[in-house]
Protein backbone atom coordinates (compact mmCIF):
# COMPACT_ATOMS: atom_id res chain seq x y z
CA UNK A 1 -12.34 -19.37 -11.83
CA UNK A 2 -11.28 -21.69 -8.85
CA UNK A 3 -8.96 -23.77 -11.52
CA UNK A 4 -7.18 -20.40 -12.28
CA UNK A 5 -6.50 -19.81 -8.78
CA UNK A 6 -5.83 -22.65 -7.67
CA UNK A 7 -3.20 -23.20 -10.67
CA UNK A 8 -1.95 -19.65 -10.12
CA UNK A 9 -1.40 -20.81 -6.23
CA UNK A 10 0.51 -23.74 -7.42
CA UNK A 11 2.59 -21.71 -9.90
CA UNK A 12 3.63 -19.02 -7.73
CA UNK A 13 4.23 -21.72 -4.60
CA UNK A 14 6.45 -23.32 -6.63
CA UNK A 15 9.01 -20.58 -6.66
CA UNK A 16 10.51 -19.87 -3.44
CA UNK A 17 11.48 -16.29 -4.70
CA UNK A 18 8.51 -14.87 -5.70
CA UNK A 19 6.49 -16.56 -3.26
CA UNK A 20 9.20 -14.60 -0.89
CA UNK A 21 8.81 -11.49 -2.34
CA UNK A 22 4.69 -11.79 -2.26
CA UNK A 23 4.50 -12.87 1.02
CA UNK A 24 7.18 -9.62 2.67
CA UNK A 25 5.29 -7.01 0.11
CA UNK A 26 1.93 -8.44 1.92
CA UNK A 27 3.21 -8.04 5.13
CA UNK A 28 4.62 -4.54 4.21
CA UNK A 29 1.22 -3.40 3.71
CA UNK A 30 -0.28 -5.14 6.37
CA UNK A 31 1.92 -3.03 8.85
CA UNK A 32 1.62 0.43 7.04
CA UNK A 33 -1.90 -0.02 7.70
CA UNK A 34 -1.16 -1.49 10.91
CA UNK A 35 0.56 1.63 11.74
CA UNK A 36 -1.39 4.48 9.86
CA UNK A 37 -4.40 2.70 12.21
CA UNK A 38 -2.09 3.30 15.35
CA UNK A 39 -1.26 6.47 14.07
CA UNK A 40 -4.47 7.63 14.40
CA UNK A 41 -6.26 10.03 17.16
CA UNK A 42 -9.86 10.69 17.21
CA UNK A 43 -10.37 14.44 17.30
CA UNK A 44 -13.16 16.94 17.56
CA UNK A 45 -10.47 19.58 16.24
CA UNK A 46 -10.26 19.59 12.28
CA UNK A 47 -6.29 17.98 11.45
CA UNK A 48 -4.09 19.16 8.29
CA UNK A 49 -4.59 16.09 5.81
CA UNK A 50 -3.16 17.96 2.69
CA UNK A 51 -0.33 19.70 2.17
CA UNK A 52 0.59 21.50 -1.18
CA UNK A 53 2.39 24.11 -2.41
CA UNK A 54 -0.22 25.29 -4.85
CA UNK A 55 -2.97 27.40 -4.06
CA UNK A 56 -4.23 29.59 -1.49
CA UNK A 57 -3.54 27.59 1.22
CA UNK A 58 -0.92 25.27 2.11
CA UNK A 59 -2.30 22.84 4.64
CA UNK A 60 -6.02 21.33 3.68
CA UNK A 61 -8.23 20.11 6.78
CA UNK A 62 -10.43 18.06 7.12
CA UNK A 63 -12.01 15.72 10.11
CA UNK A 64 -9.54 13.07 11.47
CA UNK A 65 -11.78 9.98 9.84
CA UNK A 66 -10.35 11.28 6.13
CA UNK A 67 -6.95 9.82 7.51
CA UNK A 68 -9.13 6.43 7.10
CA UNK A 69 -8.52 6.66 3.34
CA UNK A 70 -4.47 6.21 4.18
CA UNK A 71 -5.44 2.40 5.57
CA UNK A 72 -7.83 1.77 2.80
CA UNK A 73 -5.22 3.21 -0.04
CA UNK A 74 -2.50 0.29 1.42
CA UNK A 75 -5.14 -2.31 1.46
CA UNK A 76 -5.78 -1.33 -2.22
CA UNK A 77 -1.99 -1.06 -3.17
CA UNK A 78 -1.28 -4.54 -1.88
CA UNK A 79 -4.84 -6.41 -3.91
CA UNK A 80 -4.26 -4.33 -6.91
CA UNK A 81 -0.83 -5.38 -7.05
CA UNK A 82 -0.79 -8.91 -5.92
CA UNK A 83 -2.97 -9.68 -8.27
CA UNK A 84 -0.87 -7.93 -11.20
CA UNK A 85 2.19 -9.92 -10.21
CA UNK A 86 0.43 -13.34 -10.07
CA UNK A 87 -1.29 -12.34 -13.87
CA UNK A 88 2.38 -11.64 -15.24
CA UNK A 89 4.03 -14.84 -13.56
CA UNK A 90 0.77 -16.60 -14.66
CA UNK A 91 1.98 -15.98 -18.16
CA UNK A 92 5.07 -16.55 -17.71
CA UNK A 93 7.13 -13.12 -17.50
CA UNK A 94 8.85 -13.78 -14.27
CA UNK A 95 11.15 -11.23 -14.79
CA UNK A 96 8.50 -8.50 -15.11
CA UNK A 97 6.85 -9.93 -12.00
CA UNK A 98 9.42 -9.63 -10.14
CA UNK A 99 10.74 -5.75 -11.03
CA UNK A 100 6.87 -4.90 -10.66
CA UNK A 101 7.19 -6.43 -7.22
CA UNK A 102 10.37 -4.00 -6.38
CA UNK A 103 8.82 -1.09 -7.80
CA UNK A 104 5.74 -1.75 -5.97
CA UNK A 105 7.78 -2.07 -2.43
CA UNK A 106 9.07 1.39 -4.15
CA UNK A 107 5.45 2.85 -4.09
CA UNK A 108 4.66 1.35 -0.88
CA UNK A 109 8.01 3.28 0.63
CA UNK A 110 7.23 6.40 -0.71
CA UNK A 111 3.28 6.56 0.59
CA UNK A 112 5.11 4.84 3.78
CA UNK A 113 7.48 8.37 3.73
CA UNK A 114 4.45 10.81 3.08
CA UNK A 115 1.56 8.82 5.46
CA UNK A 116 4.41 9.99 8.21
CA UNK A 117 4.77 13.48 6.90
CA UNK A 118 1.28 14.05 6.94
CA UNK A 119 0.76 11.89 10.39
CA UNK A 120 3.53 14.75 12.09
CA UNK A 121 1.67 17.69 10.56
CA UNK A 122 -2.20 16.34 11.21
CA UNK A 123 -1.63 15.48 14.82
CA UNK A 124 0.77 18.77 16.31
């Protein structure tokens, strides 16, 4: 297990490209949590955490804490994925690795565009 990282490490090192593209996507993530955890305002009042178009209701609430899950969901996103591209440039697929690193910047913009949405609505 420590040989396989340690190779992987080396592998990925190696190129300047992808270990570019690793090392912004982790930072990405590290500030959308940084600023979901900013974002945040402890509340006795119940906030709008939800918003659909389906149902009875439009707007969901819930206590201010379920806003956590936003922090925890980009500290997810950026393991999950790391580890993905490192597997695929582990055996060899470069290419792959590095399209599943723009689409996962992709994914990380869009939760990026809808944590604000629901940050506007939560805290009126």
């Amino acid at each position: 297990m420590k040989t396989n990282f340690i190779t992987s490490l080396k592998l990925i090192l190696a190129d300047r490209l992808m270990t570019t593209l690793l090392g912004v996507f982790i930072l990405a993530c590290i500030a959308y949590c940084i600023y979901v955890g900013v974002s945040l305002r402890p509340s006795d009042l119940q906030v709008a955490v939800h918003y659909t178009a389906f149902g009875g209701t439009n707007f969901y609430r819930q206590k201010w804490y379920y806003l956590i899950s936003f922090i925890m969901f980009g500290l997810i996103l950026a393991a999950i994925h790391v580890i993905l591209i490192v597997k695929l440039y582990v055996q060899e697929r470069r290419q792959i690795a590095i399209l599943f690193t723009c689409l996962s910047f992709l994914l990380l913009l869009i939760a990026w565009v809808m944590t604000n949405s629901v940050l506007k609505i939560a805290f009126l």
